[in-house]
N, C-alpha and C. Protein backbone atom coordinates (compact mmCIF):
# COMPACT_ATOMS: atom_id res chain seq x y z
N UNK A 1 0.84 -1.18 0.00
CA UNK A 1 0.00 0.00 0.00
C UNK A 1 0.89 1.24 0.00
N UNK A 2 0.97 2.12 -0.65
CA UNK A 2 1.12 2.94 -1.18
C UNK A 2 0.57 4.51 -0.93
N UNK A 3 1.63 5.27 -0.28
CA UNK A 3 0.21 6.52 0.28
C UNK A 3 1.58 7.66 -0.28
N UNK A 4 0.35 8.61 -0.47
CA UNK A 4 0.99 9.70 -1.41
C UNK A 4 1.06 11.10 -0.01
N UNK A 5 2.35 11.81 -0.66
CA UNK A 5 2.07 12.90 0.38
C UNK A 5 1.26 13.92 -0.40
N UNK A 6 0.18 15.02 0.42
CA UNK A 6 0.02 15.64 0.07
C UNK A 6 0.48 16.80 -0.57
N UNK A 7 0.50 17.52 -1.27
CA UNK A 7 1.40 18.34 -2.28
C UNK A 7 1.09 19.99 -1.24
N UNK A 8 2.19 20.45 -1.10
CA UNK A 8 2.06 21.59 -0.17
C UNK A 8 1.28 22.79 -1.02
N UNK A 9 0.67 23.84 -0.47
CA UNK A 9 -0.25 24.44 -1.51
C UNK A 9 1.07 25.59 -1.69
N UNK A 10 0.70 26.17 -2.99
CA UNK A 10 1.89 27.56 -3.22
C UNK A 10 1.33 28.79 -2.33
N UNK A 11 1.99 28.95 -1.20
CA UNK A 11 2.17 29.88 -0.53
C UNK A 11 2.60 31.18 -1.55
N UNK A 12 2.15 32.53 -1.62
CA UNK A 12 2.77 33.29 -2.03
C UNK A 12 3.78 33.79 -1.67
N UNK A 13 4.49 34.96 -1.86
CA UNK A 13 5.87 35.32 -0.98
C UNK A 13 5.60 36.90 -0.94
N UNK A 14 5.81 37.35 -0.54
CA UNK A 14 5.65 38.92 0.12
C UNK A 14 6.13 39.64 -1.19
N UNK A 15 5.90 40.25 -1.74
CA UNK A 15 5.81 41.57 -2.60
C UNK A 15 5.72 41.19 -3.72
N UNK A 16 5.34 39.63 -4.28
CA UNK A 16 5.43 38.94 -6.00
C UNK A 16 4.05 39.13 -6.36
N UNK A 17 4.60 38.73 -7.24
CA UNK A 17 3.28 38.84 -8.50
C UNK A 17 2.63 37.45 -8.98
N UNK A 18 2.57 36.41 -7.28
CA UNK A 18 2.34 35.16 -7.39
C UNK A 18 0.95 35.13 -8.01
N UNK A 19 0.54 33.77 -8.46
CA UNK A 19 1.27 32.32 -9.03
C UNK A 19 2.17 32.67 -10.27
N UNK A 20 1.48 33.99 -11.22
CA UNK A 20 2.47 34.09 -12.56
C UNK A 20 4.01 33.81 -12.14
N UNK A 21 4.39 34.75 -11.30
CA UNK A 21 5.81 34.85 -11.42
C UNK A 21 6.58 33.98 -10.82
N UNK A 22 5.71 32.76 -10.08
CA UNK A 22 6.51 31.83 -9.74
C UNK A 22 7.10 30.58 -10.83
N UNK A 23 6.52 30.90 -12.21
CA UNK A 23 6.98 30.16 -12.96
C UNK A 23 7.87 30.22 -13.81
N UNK A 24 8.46 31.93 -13.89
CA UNK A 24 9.20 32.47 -14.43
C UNK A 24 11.08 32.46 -13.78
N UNK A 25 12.38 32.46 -14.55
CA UNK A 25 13.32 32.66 -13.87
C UNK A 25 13.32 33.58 -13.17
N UNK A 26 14.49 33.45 -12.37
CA UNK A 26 14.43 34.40 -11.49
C UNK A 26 14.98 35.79 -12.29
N UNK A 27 15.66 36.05 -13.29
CA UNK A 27 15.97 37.65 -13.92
C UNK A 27 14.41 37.86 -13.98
N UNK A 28 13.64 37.23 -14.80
CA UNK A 28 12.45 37.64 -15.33
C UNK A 28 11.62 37.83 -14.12
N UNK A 29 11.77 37.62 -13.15
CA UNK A 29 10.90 38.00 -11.90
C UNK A 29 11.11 38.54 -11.46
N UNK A 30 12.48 38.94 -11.46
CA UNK A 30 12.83 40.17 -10.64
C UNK A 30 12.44 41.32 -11.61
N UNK A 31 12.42 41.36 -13.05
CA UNK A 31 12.12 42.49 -14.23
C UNK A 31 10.37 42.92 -13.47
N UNK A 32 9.82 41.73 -13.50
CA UNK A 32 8.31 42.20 -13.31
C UNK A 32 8.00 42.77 -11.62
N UNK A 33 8.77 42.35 -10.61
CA UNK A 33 8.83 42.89 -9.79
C UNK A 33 9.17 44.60 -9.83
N UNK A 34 9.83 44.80 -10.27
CA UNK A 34 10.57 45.90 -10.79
C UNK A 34 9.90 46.70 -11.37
N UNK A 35 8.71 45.86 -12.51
CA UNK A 35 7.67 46.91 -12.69
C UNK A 35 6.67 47.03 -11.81
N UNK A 36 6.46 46.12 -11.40
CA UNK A 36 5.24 46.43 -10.20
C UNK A 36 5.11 47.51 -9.34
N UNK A 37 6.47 48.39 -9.16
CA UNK A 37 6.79 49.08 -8.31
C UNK A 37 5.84 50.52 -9.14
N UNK A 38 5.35 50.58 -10.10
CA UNK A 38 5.01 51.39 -11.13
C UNK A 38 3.25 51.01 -10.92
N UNK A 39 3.15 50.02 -10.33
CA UNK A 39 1.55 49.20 -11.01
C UNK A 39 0.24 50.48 -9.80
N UNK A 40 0.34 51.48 -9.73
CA UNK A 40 -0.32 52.22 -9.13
C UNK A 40 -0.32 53.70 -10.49
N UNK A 41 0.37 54.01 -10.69
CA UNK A 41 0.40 54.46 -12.08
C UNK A 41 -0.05 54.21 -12.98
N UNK A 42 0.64 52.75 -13.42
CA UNK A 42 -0.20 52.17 -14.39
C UNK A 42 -1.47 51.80 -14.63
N UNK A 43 -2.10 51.52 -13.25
CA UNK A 43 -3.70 51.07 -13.46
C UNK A 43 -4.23 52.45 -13.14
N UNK A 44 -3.82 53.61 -13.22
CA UNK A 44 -4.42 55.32 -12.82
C UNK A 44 -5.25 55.17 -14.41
N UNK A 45 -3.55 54.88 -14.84
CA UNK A 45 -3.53 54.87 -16.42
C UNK A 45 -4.85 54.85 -17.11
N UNK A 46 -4.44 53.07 -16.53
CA UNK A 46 -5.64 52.29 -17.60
C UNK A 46 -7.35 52.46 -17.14
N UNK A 47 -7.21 53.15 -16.42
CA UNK A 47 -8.88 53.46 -15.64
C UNK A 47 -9.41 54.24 -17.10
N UNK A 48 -8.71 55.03 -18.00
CA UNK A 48 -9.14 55.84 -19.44
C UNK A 48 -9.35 54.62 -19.77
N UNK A 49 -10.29 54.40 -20.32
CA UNK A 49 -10.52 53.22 -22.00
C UNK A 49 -9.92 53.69 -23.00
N UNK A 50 -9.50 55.24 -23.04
CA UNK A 50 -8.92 54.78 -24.59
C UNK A 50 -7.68 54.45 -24.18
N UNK A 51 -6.98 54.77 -22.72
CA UNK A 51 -5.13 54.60 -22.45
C UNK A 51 -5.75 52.63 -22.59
N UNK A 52 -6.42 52.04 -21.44
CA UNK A 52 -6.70 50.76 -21.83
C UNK A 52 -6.29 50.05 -23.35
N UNK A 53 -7.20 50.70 -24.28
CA UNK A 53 -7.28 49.96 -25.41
C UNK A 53 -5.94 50.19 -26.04
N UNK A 54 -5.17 51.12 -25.66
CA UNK A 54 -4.10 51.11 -26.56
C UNK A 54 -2.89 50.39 -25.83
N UNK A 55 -2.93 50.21 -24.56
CA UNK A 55 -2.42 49.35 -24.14
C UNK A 55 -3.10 47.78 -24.38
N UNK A 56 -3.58 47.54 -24.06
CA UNK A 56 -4.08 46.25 -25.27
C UNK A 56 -3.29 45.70 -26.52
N UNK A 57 -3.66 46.71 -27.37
CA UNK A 57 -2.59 46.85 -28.49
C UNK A 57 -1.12 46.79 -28.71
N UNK A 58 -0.69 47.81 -27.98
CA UNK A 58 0.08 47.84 -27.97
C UNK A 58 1.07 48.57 -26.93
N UNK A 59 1.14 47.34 -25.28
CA UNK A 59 1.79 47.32 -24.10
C UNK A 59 3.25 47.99 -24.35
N UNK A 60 3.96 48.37 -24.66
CA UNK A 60 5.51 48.88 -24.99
C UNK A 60 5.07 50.54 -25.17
N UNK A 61 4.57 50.60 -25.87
CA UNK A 61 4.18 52.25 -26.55
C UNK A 61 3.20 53.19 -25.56
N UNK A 62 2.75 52.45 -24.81
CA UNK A 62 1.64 53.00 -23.81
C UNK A 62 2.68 52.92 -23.01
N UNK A 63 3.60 52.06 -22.23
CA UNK A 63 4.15 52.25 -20.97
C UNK A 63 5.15 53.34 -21.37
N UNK A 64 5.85 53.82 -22.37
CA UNK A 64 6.84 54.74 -22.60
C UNK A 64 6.50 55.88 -22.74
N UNK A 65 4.64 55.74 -23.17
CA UNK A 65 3.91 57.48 -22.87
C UNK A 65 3.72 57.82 -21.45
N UNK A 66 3.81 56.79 -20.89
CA UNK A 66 3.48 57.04 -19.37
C UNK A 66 4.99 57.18 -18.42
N UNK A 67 6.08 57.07 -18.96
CA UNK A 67 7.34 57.28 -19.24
C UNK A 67 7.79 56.20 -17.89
N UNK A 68 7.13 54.95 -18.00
CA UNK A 68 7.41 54.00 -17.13
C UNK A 68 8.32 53.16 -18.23
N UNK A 69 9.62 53.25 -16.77
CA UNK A 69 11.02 52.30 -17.51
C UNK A 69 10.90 50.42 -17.54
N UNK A 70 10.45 49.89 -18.79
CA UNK A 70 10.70 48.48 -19.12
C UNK A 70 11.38 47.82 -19.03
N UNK A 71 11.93 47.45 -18.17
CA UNK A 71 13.11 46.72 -18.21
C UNK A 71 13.61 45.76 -19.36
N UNK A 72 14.96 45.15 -19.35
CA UNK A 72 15.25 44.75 -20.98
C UNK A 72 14.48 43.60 -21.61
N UNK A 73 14.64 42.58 -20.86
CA UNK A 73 13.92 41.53 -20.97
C UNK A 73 12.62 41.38 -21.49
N UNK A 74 11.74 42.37 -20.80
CA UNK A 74 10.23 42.30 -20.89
C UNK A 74 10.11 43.46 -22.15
N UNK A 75 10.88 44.30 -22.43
CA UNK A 75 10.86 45.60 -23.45
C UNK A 75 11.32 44.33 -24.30
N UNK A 76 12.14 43.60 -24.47
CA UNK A 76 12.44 42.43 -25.95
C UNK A 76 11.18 41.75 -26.05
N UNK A 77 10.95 41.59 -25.29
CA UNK A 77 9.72 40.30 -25.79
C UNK A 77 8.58 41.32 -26.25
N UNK A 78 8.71 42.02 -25.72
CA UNK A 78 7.21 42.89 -26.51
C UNK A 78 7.45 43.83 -27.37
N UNK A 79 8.38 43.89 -28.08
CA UNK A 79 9.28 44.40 -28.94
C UNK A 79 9.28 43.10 -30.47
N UNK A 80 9.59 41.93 -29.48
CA UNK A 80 9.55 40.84 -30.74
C UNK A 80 7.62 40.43 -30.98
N UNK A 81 7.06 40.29 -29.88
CA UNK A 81 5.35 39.95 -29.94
C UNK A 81 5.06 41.26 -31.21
N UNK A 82 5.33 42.57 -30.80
CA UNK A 82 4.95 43.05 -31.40
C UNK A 82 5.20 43.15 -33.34
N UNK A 83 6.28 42.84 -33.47
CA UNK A 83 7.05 42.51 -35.15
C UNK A 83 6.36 41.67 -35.33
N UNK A 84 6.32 40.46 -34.90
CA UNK A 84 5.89 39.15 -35.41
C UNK A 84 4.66 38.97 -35.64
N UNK A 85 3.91 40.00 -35.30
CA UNK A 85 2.76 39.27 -34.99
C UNK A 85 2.10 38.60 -33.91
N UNK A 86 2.52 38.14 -32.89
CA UNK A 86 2.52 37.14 -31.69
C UNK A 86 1.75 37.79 -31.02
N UNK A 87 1.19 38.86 -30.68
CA UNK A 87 0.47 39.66 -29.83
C UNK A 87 -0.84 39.16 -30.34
N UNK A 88 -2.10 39.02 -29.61
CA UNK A 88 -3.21 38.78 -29.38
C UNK A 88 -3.87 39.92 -30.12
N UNK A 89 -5.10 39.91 -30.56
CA UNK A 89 -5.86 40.75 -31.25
C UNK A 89 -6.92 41.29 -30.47
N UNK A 90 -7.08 41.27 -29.59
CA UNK A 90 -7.82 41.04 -28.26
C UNK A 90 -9.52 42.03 -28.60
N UNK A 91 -9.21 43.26 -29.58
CA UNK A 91 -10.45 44.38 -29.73
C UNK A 91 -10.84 43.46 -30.98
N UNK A 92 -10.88 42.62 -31.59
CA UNK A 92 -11.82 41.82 -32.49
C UNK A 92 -12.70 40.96 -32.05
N UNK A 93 -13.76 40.44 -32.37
CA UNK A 93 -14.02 39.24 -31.68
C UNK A 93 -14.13 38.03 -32.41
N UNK A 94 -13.95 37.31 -31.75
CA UNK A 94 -13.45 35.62 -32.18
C UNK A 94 -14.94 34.63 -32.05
N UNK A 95 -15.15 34.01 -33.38
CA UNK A 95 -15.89 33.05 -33.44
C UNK A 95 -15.45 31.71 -33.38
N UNK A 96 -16.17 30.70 -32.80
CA UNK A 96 -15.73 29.25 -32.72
C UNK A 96 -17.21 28.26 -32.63
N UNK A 97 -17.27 27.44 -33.77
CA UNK A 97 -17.64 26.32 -34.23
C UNK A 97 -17.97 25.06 -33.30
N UNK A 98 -19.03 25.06 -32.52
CA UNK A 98 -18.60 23.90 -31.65
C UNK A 98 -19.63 22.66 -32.08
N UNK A 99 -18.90 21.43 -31.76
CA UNK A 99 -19.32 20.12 -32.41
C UNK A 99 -20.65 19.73 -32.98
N UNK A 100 -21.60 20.81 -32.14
CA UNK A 100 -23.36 20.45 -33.12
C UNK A 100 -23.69 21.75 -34.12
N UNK A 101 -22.33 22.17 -34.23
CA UNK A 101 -22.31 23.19 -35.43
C UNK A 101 -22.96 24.98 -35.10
N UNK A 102 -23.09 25.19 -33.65
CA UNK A 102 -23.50 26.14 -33.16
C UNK A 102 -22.21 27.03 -33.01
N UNK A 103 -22.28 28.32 -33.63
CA UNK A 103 -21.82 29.42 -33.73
C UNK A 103 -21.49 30.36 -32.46
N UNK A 104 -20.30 30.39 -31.58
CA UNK A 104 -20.51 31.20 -30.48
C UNK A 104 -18.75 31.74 -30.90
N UNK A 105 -19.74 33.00 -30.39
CA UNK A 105 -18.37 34.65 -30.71
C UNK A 105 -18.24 34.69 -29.57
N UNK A 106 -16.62 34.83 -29.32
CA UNK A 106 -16.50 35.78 -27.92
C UNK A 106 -15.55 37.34 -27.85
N UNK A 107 -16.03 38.01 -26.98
CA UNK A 107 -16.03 39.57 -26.56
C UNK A 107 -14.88 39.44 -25.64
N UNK A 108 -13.95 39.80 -25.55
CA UNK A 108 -12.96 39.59 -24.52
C UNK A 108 -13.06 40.91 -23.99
N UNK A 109 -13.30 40.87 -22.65
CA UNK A 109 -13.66 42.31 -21.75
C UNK A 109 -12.07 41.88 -20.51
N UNK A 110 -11.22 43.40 -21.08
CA UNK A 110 -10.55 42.80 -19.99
C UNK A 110 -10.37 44.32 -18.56
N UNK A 111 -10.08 44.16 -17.64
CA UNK A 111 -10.07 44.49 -16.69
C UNK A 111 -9.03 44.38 -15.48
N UNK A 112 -8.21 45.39 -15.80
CA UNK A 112 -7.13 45.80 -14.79
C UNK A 112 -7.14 45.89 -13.22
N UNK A 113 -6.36 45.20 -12.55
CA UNK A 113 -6.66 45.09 -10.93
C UNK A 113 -5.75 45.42 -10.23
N UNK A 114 -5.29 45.93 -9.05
CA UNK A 114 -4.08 46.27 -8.78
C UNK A 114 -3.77 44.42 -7.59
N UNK A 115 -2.70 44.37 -7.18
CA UNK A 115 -2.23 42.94 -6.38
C UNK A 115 -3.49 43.32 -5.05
N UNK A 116 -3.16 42.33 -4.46
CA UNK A 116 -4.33 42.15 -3.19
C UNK A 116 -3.87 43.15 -1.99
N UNK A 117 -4.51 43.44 -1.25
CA UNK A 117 -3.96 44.47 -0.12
C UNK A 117 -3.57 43.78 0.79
N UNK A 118 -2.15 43.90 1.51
CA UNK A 118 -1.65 43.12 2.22
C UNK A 118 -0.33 42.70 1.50
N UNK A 119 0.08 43.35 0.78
CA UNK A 119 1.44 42.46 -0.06
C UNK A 119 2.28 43.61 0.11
């Protein structure tokens, strides 16, 4: 017989940006930490729908109007999302086909939060 231990639950850690950033290296967590220090600004920001939607679009160009510093890491990747293509289209909406041939669109409504109080 065979008994399993229970799996400890993920505790967060004092000032992260847990569960995301616990899956990330540690440079890259420390980058987003780093912005977080900004994330009271930034969601002032995004309370406008139109600063929102253009952050949507396009996250790099909105944080540099708001003259919040990107660190390198996270300024490359959304630097390359943005060339490539790789960025989400998120202000269109998306239809999908499901198996009895019924037609359902979805609206992606998104909504900015600041971390929990207490961190």
């Amino acid at each position: 017989m065979t008994s399993k231990k229970p799996q400890a639950s993920r505790l967060p850690r004092d000032g992260g940006l847990d569960p995301v950033t616990d899956q990330l290296g540690p440079r890259l967590r420390a980058e987003f930490e780093q912005l977080q220090k900004s994330e009271r600004k930034i969601l002032a920001a995004l309370a406008k729908p139109e600063t929102a939607k253009q952050f949507a679009e396009d996250p790099l160009t909105t944080l540099a109007a708001l003259k919040i510093e990107v660190p390198p890491i996270i300024k490359q990747r959304l630097k390359s999302a943005a060339r490539t293509g790789d960025a989400p289209d998120l202000q269109r909406p998306r239809s999908f086909r499901l198996p009895n041939g019924q037609v359902v669109t979805a609206n992606v409504n998104i909504r900015f939060t600041g971390t929990p109080k207490g961190k």
